[in-house]
Protein backbone atom coordinates (compact mmCIF):
# COMPACT_ATOMS: atom_id res chain seq x y z
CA UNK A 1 111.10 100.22 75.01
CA UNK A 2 112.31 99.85 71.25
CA UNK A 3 115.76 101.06 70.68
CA UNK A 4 116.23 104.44 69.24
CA UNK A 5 118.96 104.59 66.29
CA UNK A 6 120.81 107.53 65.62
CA UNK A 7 120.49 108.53 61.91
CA UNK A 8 121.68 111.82 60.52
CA UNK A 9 118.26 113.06 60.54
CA UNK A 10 117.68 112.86 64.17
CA UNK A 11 120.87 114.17 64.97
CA UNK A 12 119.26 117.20 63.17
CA UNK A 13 116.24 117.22 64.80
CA UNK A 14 117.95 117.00 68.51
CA UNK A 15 121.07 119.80 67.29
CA UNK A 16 118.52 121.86 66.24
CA UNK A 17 116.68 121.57 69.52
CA UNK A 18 119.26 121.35 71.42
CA UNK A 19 119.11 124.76 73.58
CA UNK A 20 116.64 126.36 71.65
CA UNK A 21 113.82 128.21 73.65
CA UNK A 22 111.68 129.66 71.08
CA UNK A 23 109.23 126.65 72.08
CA UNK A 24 108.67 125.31 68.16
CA UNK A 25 106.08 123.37 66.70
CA UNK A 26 107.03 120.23 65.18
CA UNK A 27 106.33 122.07 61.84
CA UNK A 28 108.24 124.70 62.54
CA UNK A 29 111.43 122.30 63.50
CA UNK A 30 110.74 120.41 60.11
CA UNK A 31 111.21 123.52 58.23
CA UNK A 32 114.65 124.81 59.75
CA UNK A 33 115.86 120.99 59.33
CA UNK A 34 114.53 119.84 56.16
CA UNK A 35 116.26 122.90 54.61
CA UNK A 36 119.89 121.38 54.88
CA UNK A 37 118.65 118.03 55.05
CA UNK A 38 115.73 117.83 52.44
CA UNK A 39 115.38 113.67 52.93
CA UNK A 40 113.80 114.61 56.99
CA UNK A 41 110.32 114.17 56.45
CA UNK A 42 107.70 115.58 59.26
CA UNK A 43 107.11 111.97 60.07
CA UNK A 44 110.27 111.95 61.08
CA UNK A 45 110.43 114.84 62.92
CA UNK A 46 107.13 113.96 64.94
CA UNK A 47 108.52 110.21 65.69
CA UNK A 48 112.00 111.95 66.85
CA UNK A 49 109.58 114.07 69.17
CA UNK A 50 107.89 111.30 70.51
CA UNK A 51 110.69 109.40 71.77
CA UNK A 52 112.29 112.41 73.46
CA UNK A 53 109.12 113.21 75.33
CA UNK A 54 109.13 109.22 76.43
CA UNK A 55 112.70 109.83 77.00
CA UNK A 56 111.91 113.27 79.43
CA UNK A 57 114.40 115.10 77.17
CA UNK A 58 111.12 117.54 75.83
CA UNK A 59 108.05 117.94 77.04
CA UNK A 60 105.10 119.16 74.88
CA UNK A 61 103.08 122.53 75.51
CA UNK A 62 99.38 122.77 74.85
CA UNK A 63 98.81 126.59 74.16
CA UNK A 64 96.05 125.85 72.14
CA UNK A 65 93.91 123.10 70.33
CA UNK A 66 95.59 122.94 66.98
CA UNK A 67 99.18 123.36 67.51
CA UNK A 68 101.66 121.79 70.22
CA UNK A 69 104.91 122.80 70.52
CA UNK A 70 107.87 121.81 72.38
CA UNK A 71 109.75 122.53 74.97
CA UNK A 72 113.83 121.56 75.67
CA UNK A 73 113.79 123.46 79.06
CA UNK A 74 113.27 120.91 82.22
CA UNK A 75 112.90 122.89 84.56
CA UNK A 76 110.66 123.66 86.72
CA UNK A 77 109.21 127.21 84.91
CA UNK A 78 106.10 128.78 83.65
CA UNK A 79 105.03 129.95 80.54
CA UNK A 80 103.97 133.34 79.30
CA UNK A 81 102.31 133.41 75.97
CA UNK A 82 101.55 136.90 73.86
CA UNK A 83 98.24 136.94 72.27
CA UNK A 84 99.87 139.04 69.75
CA UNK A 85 102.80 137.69 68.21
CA UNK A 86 101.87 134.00 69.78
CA UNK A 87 105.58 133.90 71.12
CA UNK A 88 106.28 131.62 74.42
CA UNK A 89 108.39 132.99 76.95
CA UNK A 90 109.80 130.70 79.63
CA UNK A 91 109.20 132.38 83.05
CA UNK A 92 112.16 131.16 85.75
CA UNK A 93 110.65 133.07 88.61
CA UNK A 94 108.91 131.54 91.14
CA UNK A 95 105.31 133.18 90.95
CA UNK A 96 104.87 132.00 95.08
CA UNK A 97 101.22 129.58 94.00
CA UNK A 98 99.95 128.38 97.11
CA UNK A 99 98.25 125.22 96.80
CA UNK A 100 95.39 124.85 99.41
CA UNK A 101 95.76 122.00 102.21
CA UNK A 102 92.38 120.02 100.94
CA UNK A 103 94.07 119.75 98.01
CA UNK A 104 97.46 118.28 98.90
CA UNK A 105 95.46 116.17 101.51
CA UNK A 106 93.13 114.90 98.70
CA UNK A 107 96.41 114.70 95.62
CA UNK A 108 99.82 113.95 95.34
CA UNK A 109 101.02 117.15 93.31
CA UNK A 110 104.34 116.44 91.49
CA UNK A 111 104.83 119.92 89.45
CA UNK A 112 102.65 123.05 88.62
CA UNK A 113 102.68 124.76 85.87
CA UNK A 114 101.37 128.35 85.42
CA UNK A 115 100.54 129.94 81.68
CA UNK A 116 100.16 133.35 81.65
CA UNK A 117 98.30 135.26 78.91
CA UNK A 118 99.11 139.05 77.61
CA UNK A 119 101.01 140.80 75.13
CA UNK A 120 104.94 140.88 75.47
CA UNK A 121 107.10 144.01 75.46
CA UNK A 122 107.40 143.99 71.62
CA UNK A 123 103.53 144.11 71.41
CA UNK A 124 102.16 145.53 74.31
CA UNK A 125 99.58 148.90 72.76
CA UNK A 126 99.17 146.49 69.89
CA UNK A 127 95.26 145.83 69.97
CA UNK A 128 95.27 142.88 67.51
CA UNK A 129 95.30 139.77 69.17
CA UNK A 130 95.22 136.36 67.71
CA UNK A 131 92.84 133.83 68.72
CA UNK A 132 94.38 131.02 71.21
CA UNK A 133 94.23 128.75 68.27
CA UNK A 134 96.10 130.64 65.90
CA UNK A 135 99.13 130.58 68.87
């Protein structure tokens, strides 16, 4: 694996992520970086992003076809995405999934991962939703 230097601008990039839950999009990390550091570009940012996930320090979230975002949390947790606000929630609970015997018989399951779909407290009696792709 190539060796990963430390520059100021990825020491940005992993401050900024370090502890953060709101589950951001690589754009939305380049913004709240590039701001006090305006020579980060989102090249940068995405590269940064890519070595962490090789490293197992993030892991990316799919919650749609157009956008990924990230995720510092590794834990074993669930998601819970509003269709309103598009917001990620991490869910620590164990939601109690049974997997059927066929299936562990047939695959060697290493993790689940559940994402829920509704609206959040904050928008719950809203009726606009956005699509999943705008999440």
């Amino acid at each position: 694996m190539s060796t990963f230097k430390q520059t100021y601008q990825r020491k940005a990039i992993m401050d900024y992520l370090k502890g953060n839950r709101d589950h951001p999009t690589a754009e939305d990390i380049y913004r709240a970086v590039n701001k006090g550091n305006p020579s980060i570009s989102l090249a940068t940012v995405y590269n940064t992003l890519n070595f962490l996930k090789k490293k197992g320090l993030v892991s990316e979230l799919s919650v749609n076809s157009t956008k990924r975002r990230f995720d510092t949390n590794n834990t074993n947790h669930h998601h819970f995405i509003c269709l309103s606000c598009g917001n990620v929630h991490d869910i620590e609970e164990d939601i109690g999934l049974s997997i059927p015997k066929a299936l562990r018989d047939q695959f060697e399951i290493l993790s689940v991962r559940i994402d829920l779909y509704g609206r959040c407290k904050g928008c719950s009696g809203k009726s606009q939703d956005l699509p999943l792709e705008g999440i």
